[in-house]
N, C-alpha and C. Protein backbone atom coordinates (compact mmCIF):
# COMPACT_ATOMS: atom_id res chain seq x y z
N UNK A 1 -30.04 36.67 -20.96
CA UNK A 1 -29.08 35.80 -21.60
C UNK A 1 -28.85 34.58 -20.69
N UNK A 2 -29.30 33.39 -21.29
CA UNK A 2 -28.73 32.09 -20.67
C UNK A 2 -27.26 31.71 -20.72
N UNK A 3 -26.56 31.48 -19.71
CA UNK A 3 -25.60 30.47 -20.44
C UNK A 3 -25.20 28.86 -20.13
N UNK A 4 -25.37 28.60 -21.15
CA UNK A 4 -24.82 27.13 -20.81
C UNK A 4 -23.77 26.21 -20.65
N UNK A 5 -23.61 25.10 -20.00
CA UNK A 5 -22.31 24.40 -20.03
C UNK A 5 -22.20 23.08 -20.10
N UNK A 6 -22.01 22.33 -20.66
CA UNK A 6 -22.24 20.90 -21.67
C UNK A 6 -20.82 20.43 -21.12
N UNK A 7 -20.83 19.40 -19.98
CA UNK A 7 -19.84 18.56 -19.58
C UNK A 7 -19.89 17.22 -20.15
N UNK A 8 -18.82 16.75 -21.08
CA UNK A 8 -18.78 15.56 -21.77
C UNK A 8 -18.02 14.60 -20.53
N UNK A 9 -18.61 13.50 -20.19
CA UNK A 9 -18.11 12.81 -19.12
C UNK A 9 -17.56 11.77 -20.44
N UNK A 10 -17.44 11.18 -21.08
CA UNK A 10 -17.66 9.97 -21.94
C UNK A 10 -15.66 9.76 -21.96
N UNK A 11 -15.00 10.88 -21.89
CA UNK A 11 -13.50 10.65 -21.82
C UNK A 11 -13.04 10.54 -20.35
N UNK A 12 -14.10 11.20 -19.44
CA UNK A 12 -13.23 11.46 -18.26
C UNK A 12 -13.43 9.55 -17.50
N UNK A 13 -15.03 9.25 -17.38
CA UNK A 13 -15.74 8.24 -16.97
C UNK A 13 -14.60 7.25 -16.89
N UNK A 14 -14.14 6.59 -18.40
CA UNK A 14 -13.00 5.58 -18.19
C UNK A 14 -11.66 5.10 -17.49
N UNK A 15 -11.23 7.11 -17.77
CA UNK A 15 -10.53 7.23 -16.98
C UNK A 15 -10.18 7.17 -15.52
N UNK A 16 -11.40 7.84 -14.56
CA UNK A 16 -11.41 7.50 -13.93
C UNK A 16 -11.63 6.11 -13.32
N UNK A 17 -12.30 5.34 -13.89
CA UNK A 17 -12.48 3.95 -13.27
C UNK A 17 -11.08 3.58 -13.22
N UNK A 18 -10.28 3.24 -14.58
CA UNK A 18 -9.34 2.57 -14.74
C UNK A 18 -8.33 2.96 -13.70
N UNK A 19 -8.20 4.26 -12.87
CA UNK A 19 -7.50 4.58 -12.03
C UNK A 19 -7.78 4.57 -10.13
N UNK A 20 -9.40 4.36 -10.60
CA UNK A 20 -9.67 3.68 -9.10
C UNK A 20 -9.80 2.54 -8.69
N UNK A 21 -9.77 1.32 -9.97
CA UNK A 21 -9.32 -0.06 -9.88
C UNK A 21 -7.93 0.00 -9.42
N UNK A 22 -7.12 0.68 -10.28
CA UNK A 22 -5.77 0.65 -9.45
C UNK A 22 -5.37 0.59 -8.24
N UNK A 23 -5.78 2.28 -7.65
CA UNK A 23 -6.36 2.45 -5.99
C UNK A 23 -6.39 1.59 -5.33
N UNK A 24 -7.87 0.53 -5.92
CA UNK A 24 -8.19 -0.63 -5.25
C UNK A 24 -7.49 -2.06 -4.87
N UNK A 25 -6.35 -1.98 -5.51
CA UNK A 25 -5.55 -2.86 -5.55
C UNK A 25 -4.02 -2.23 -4.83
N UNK A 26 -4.32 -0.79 -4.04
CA UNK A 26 -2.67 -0.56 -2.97
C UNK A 26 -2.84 -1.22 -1.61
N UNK A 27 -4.01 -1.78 -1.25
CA UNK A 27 -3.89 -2.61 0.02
C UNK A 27 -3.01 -4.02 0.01
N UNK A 28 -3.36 -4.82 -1.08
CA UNK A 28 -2.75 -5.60 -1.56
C UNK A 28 -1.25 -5.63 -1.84
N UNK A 29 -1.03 -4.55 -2.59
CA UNK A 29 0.60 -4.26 -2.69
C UNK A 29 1.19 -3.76 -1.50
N UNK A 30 0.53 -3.26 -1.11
CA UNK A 30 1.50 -2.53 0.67
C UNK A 30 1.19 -3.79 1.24
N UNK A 31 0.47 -4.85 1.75
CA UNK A 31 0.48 -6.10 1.96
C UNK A 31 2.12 -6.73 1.60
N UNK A 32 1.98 -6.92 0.37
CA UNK A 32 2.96 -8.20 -0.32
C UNK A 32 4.45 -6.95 0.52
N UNK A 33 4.40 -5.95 -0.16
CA UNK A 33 5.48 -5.18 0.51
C UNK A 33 6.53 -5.08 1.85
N UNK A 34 5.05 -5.26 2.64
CA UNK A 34 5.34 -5.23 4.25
C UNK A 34 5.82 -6.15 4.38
N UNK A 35 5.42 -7.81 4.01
CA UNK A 35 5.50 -8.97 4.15
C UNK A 35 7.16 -8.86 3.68
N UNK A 36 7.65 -8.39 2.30
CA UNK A 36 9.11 -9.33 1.95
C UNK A 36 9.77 -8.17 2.39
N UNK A 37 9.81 -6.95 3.14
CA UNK A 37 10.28 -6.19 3.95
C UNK A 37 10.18 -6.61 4.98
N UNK A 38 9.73 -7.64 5.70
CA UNK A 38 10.02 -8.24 6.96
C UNK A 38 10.40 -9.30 6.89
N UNK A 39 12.14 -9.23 7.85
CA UNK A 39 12.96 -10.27 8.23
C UNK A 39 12.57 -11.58 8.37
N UNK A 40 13.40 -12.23 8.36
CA UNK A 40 13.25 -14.18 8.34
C UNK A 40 14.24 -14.56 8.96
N UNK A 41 13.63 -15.30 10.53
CA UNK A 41 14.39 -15.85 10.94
C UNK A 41 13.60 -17.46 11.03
N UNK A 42 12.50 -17.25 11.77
CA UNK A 42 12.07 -17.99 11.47
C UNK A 42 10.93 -18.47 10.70
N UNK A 43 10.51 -17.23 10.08
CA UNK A 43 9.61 -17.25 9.64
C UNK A 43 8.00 -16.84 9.94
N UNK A 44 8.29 -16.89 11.31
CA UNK A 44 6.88 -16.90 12.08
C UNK A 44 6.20 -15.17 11.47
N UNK A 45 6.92 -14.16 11.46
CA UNK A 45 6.71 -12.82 11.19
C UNK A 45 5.90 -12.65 9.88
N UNK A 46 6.62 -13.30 9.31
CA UNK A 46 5.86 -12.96 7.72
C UNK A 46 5.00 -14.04 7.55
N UNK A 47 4.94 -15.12 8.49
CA UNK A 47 3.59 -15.86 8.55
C UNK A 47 2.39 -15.43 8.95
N UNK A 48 2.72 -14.45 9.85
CA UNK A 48 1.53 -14.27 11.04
C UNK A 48 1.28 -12.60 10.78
N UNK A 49 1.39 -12.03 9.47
CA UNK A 49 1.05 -11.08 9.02
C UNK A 49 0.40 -10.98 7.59
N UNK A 50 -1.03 -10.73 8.55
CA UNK A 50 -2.25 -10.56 7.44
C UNK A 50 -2.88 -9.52 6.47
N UNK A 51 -3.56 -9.11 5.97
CA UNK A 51 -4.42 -8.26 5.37
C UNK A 51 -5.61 -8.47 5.44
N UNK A 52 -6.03 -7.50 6.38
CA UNK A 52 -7.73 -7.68 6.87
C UNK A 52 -8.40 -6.18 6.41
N UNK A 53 -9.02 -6.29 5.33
CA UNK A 53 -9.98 -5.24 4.65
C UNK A 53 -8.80 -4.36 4.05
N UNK A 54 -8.39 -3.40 4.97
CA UNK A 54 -7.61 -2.04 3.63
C UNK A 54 -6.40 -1.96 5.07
N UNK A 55 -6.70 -3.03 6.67
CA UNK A 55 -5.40 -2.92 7.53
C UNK A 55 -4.28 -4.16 7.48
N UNK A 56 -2.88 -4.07 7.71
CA UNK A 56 -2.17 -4.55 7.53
C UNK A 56 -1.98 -4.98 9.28
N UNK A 57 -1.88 -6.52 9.64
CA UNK A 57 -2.06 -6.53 11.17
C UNK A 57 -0.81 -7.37 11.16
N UNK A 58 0.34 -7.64 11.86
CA UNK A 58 1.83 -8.43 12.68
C UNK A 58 1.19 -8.57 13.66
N UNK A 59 0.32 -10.04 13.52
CA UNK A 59 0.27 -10.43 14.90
C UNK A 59 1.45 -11.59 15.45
N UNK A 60 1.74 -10.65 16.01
CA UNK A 60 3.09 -11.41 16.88
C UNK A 60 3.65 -10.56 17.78
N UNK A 61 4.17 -11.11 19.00
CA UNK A 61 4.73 -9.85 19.83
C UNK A 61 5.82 -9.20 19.71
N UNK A 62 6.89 -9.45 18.57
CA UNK A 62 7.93 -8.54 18.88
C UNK A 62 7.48 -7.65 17.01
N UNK A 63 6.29 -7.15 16.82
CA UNK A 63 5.82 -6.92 16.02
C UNK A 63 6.88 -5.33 15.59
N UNK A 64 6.59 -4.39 17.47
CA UNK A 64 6.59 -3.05 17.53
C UNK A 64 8.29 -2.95 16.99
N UNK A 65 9.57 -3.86 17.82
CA UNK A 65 10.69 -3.66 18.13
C UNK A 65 11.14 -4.05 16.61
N UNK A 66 10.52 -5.03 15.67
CA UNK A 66 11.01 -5.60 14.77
C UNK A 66 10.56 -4.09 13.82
N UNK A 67 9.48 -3.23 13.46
CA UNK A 67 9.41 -2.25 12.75
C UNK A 67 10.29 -1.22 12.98
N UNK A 68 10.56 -1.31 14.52
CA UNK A 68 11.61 -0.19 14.89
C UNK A 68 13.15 -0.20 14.41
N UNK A 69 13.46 -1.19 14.06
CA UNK A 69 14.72 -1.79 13.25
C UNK A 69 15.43 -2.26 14.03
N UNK A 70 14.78 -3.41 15.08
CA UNK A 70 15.50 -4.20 16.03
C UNK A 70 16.26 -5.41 15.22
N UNK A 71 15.96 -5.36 13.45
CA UNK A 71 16.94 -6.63 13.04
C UNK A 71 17.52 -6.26 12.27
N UNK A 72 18.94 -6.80 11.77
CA UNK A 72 20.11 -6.31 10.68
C UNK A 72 19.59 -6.66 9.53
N UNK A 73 18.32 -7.28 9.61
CA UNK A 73 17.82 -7.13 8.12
C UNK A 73 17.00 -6.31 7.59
N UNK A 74 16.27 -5.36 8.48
CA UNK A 74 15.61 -4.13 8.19
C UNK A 74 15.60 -3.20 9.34
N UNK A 75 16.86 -2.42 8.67
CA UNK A 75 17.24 -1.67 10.01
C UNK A 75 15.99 -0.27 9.48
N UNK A 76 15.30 -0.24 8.98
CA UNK A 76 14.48 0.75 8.35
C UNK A 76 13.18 0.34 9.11
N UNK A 77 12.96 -0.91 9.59
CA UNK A 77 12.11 -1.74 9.77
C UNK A 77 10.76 -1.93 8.70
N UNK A 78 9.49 -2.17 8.58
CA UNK A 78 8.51 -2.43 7.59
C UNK A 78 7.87 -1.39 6.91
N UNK A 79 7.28 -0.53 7.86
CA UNK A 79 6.27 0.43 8.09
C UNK A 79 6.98 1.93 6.97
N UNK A 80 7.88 1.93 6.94
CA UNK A 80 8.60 3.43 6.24
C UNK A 80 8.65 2.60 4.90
N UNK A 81 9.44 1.91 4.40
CA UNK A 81 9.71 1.32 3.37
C UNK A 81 8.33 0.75 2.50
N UNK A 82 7.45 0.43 3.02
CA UNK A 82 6.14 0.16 2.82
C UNK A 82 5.12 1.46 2.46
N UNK A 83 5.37 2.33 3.39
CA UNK A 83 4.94 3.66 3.11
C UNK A 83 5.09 4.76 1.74
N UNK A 84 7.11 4.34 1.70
CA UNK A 84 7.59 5.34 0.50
C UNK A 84 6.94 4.15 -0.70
N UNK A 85 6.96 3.18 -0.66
CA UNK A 85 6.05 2.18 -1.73
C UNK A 85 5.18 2.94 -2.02
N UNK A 86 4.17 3.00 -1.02
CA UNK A 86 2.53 3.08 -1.26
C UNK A 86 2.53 4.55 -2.07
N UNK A 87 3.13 5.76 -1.71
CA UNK A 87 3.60 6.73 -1.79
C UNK A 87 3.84 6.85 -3.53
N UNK A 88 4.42 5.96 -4.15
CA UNK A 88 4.94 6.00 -5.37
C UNK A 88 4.26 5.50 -6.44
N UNK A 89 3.68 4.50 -5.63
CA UNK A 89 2.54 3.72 -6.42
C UNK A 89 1.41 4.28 -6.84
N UNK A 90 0.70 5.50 -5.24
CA UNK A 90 -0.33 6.20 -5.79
C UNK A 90 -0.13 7.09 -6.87
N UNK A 91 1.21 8.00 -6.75
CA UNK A 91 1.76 8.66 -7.59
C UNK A 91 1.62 8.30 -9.00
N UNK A 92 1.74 6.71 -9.16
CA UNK A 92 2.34 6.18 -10.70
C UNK A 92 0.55 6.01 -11.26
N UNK A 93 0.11 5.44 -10.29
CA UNK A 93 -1.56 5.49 -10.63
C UNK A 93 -2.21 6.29 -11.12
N UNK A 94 -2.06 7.58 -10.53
CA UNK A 94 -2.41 8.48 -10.65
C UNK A 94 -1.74 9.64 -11.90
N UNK A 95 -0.60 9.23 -11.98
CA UNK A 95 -0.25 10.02 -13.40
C UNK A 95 0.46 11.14 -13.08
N UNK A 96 1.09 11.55 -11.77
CA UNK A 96 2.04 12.09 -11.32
C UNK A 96 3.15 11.99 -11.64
């Protein structure tokens, strides 16, 4: 006795794409995130913070103290608040 098993990809295929385009687009949003989650004083912070491939880089030196919640404007600092983002987003992508 053979048995066989006939996997129809033709429903799953779309699906999946349409949800790893999404994916492809959380570097970008944890980007914009990090950025208006970080303070303004003068600006220089959220100037001098880039998106290079899928890493998020603060080049500036008070990069570490300012995530740590060295300012009254994000006493949470970037990095957590950016995180529970990313966190929710994959979730919503994904159909959780």
């Amino acid at each position: 006795m053979k048995a066989r098993l006939r996997l129809r990809t033709s429903r799953i295929a779309p699906n999946i794409k349409r949800k790893t385009k999404g994916l492809d687009r959380i570097p970008k949003l944890a980007h914009d995130k990090f950025v208006s989650e970080t303070p303004i004083d003068t600006g220089n912070a959220r100037r001098r913070t880039r998106l290079q491939g899928t890493t998020i880089k603060a080049n500036y030196d008070y990069a570490v103290p300012l995530d740590q919640g060295s300012s009254k404007q994000a006493r949470l600092g970037m990095s957590r608040p950016t995180i529970k983002f990313i966190k929710a987003e994959i979730a919503r992508i994904l159909g959780r």
